[in-house]
PDB file of N, CA and C in Angstrom:
ATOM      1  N   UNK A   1     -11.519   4.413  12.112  1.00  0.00           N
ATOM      2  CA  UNK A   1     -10.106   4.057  12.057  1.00  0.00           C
ATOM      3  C   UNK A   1      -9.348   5.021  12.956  1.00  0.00           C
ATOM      4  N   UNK A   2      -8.461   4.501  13.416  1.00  0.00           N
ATOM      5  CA  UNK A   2      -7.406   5.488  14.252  1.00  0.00           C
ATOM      6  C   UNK A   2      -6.497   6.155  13.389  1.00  0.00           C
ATOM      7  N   UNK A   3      -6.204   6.889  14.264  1.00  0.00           N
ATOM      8  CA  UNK A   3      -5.252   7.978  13.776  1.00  0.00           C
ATOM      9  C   UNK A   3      -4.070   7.250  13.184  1.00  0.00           C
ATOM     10  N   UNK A   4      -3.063   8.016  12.003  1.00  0.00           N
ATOM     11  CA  UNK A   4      -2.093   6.899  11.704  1.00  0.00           C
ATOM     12  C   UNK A   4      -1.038   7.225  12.425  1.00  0.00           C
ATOM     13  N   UNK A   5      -0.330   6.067  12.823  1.00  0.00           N
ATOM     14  CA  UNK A   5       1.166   6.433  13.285  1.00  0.00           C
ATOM     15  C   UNK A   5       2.672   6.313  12.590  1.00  0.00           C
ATOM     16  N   UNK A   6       2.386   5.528  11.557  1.00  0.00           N
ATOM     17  CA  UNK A   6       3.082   5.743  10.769  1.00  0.00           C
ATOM     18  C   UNK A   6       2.909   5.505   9.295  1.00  0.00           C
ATOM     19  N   UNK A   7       3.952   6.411   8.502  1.00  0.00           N
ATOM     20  CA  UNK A   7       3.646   6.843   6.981  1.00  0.00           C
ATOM     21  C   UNK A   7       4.632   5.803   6.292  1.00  0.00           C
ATOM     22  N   UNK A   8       3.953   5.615   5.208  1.00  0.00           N
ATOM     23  CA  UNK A   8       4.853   4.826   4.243  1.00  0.00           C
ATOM     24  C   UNK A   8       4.480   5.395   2.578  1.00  0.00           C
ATOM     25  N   UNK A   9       5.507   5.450   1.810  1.00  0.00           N
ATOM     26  CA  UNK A   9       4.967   5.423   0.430  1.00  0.00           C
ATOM     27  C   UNK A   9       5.953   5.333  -0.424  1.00  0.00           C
ATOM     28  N   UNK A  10       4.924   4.367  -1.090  1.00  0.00           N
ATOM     29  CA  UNK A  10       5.831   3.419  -2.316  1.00  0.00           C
ATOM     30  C   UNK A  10       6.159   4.154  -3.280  1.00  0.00           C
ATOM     31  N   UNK A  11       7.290   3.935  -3.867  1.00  0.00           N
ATOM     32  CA  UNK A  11       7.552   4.865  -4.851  1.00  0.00           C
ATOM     33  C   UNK A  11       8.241   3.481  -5.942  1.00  0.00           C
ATOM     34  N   UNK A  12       8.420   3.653  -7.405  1.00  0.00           N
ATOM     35  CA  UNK A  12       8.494   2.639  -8.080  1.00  0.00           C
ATOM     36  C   UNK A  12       8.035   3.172  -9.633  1.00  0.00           C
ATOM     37  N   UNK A  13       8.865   2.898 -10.150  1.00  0.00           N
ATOM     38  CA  UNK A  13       8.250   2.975 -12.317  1.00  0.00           C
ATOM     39  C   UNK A  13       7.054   2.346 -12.233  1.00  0.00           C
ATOM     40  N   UNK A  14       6.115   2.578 -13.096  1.00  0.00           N
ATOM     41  CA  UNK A  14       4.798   2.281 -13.431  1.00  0.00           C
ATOM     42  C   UNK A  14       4.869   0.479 -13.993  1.00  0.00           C
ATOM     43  N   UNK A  15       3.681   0.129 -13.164  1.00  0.00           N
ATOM     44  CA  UNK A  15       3.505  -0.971 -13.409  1.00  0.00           C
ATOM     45  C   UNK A  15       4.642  -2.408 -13.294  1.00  0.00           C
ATOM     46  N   UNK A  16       5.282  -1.952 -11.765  1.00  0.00           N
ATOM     47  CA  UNK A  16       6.359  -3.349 -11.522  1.00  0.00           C
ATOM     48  C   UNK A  16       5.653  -3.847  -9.977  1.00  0.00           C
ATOM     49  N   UNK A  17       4.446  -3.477  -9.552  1.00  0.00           N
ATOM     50  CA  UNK A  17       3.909  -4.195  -8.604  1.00  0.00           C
ATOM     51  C   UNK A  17       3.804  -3.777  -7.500  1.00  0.00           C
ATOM     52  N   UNK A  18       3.627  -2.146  -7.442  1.00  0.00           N
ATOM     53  CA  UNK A  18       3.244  -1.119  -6.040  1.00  0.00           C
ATOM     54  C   UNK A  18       1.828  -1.609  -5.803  1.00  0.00           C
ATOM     55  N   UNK A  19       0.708  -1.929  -6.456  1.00  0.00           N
ATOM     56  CA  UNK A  19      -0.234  -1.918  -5.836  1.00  0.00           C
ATOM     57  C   UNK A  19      -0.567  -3.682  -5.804  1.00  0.00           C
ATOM     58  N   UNK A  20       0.392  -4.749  -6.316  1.00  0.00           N
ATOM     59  CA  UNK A  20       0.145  -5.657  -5.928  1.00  0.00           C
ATOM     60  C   UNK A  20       0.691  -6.207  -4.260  1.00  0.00           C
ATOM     61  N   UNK A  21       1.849  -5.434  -4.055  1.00  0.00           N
ATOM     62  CA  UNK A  21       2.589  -5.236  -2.973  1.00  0.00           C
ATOM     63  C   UNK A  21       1.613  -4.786  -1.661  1.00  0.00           C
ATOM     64  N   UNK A  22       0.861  -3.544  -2.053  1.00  0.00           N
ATOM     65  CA  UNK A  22       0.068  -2.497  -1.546  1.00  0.00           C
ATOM     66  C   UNK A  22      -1.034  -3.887  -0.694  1.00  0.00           C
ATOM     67  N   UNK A  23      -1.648  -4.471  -2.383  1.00  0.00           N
ATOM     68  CA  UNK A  23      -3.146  -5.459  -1.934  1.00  0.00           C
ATOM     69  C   UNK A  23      -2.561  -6.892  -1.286  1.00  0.00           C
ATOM     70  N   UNK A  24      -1.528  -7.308  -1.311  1.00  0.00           N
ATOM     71  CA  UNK A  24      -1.070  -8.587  -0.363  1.00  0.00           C
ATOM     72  C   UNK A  24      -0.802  -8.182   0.880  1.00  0.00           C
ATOM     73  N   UNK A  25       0.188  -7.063   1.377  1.00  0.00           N
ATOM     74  CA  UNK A  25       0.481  -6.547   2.756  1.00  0.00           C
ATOM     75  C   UNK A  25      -0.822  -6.518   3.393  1.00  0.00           C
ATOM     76  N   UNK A  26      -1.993  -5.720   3.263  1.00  0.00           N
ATOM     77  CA  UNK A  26      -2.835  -5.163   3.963  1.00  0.00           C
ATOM     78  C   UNK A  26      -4.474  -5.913   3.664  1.00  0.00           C
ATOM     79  N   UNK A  27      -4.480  -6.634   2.857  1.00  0.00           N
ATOM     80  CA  UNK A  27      -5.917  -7.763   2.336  1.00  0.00           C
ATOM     81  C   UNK A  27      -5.472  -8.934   2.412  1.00  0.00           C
ATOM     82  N   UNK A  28      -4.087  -9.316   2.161  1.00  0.00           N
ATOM     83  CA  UNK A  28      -3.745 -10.726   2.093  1.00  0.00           C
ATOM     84  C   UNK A  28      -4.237 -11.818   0.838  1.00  0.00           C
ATOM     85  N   UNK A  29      -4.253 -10.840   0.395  1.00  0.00           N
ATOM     86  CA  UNK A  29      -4.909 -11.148  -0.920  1.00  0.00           C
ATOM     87  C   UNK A  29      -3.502 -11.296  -2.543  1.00  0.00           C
ATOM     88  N   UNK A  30      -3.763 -11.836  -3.155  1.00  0.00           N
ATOM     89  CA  UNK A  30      -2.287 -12.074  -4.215  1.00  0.00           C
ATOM     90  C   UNK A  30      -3.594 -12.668  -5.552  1.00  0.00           C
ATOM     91  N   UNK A  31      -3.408 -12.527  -7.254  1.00  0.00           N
ATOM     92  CA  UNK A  31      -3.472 -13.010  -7.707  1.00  0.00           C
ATOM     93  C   UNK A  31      -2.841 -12.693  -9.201  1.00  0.00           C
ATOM     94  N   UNK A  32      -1.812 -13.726  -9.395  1.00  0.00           N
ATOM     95  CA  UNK A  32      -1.226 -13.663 -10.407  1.00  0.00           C
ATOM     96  C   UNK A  32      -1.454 -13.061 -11.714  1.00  0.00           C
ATOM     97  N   UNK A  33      -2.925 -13.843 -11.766  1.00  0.00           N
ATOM     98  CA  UNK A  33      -3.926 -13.424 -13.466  1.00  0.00           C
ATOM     99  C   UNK A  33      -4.367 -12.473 -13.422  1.00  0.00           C
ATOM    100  N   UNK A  34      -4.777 -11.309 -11.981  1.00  0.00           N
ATOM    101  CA  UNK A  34      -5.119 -10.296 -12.123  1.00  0.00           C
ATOM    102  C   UNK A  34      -4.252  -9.426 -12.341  1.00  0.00           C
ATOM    103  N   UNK A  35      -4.966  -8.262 -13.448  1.00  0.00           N
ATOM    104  CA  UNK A  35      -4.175  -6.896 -14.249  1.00  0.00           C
ATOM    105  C   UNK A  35      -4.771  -5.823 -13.416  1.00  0.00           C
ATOM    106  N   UNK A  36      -3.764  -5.360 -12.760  1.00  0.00           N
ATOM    107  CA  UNK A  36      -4.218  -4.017 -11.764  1.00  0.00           C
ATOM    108  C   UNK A  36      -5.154  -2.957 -13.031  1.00  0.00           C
ATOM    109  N   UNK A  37      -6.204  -2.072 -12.177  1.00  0.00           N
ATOM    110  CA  UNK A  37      -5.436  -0.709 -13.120  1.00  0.00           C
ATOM    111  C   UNK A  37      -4.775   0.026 -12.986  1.00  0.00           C
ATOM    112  N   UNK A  38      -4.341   1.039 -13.847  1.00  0.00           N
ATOM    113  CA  UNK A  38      -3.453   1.825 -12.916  1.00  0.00           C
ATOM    114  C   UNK A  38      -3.963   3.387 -12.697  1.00  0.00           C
ATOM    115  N   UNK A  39      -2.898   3.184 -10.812  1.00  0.00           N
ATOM    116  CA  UNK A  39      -3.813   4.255 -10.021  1.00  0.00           C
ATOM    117  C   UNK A  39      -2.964   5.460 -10.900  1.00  0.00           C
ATOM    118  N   UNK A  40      -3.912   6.088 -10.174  1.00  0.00           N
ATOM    119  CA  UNK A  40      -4.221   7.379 -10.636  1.00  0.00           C
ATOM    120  C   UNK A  40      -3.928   8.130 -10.025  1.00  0.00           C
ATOM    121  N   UNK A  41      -2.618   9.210 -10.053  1.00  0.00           N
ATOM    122  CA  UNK A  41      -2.214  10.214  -8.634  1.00  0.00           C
ATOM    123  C   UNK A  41      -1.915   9.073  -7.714  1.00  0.00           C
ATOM    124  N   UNK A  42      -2.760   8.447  -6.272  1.00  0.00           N
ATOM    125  CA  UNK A  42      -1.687   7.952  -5.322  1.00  0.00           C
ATOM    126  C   UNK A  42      -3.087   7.600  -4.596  1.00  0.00           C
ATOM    127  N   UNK A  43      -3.327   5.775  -4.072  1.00  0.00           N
ATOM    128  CA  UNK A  43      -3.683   5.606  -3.428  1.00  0.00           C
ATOM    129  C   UNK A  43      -3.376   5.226  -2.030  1.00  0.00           C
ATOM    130  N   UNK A  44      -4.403   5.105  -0.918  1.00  0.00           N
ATOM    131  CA  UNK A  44      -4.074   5.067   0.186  1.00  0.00           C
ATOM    132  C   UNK A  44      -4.618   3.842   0.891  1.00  0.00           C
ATOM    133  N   UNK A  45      -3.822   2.862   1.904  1.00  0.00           N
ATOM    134  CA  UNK A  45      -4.550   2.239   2.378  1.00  0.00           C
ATOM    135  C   UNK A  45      -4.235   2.091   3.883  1.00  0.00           C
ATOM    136  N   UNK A  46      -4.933   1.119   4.918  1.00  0.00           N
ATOM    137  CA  UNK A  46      -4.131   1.433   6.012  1.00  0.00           C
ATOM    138  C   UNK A  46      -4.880   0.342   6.880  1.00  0.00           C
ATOM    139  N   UNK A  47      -3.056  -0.252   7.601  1.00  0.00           N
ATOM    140  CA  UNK A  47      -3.479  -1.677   8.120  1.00  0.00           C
ATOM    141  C   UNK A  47      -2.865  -1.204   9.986  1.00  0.00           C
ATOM    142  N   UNK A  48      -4.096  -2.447  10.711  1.00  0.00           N
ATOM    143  CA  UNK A  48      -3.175  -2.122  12.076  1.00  0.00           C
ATOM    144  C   UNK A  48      -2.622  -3.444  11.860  1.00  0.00           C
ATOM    145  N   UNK A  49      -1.657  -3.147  12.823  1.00  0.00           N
ATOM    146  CA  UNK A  49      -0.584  -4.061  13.410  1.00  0.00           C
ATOM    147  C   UNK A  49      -0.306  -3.715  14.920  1.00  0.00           C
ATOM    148  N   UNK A  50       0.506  -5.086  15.165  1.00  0.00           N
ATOM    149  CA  UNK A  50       0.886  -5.222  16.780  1.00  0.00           C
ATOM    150  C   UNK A  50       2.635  -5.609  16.700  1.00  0.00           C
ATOM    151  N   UNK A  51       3.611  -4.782  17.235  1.00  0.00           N
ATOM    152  CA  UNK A  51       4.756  -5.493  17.152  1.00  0.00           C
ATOM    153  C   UNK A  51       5.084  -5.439  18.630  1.00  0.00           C
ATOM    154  N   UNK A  52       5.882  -6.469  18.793  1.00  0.00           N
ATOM    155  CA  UNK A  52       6.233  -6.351  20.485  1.00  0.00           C
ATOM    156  C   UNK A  52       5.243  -5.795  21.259  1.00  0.00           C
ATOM    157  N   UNK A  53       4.085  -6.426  21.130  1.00  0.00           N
ATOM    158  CA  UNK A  53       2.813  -5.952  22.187  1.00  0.00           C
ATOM    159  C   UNK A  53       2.388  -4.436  22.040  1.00  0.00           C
ATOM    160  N   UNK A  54       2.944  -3.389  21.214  1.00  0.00           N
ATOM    161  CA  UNK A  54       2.705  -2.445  20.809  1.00  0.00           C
ATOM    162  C   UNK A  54       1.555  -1.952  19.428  1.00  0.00           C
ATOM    163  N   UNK A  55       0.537  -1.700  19.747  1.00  0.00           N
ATOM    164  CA  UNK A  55      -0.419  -1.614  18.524  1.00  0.00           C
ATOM    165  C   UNK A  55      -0.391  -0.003  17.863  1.00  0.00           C
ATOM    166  N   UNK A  56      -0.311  -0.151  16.584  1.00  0.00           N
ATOM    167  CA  UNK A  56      -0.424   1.135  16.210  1.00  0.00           C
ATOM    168  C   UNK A  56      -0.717   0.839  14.502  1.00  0.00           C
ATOM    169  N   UNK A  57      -0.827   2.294  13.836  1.00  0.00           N
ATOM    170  CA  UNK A  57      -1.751   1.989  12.086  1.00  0.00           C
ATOM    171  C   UNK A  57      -1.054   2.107  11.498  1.00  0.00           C
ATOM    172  N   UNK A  58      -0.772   1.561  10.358  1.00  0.00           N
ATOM    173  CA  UNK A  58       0.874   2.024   9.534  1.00  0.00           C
ATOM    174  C   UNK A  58      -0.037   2.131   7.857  1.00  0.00           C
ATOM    175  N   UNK A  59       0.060   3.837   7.861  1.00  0.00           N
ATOM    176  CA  UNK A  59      -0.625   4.264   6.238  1.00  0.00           C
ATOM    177  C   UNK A  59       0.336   4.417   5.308  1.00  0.00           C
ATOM    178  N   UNK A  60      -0.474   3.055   4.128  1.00  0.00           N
ATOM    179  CA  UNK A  60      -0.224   3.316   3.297  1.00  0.00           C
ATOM    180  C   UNK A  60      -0.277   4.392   1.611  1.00  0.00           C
ATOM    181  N   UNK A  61       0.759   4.978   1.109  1.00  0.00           N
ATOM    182  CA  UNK A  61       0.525   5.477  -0.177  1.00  0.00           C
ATOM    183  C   UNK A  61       0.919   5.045  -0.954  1.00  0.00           C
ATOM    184  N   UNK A  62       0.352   4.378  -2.063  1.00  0.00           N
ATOM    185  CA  UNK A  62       0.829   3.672  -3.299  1.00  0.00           C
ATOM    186  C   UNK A  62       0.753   5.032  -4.660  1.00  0.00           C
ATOM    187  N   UNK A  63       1.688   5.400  -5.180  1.00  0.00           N
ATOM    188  CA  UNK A  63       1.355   6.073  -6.020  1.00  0.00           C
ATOM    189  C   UNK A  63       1.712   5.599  -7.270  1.00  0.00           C
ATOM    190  N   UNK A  64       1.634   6.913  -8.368  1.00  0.00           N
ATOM    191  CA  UNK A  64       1.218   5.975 -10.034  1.00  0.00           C
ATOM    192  C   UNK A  64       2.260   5.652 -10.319  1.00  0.00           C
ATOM    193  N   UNK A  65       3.203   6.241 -10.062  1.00  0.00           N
ATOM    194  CA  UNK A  65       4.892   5.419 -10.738  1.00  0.00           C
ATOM    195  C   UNK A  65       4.865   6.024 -11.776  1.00  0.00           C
ATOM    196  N   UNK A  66       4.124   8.028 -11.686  1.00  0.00           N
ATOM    197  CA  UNK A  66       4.599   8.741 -13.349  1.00  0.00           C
ATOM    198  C   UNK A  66       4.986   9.952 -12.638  1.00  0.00           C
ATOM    199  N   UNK A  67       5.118   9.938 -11.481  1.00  0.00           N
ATOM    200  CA  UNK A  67       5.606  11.695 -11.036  1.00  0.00           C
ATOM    201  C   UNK A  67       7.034  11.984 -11.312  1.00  0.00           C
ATOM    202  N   UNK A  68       7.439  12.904 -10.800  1.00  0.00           N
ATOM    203  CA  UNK A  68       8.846  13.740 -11.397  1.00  0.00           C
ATOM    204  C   UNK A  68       9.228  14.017 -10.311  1.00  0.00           C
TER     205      UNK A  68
END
């Protein structure tokens, strides 16, 4: 994987849909009936993209939605 170029991280109360958000953006993936678990500390994921003919990695952090 390449280096990232840009940072993102979700921030959000526990359990309103950071990591369903997280798994549709970057898998394309969605399912209603599925019950996440919940992460733990802060996961990471990371998608490329192309905007205006420009390619670069945009990382994601989903975290637990219990920090302070």
């Amino acid at each position: 994987m390449n280096k990232v170029d840009l940072k993102v991280v979700m921030l959000g109360h526990e359990a309103v849909g950071k990591t369903s958000l997280l798994e549709r953006f970057v898998n394309d993936r969605f399912n209603e009936h599925l019950s996440y678990q919940n992460t733990i500390g802060a996961a990471f994921a990371a998608k490329q993209m192309e905007v205006g003919g420009r390619k670069f990695v945009l990382g994601i952090w989903d975290t637990a939605g219990s920090e302070r």
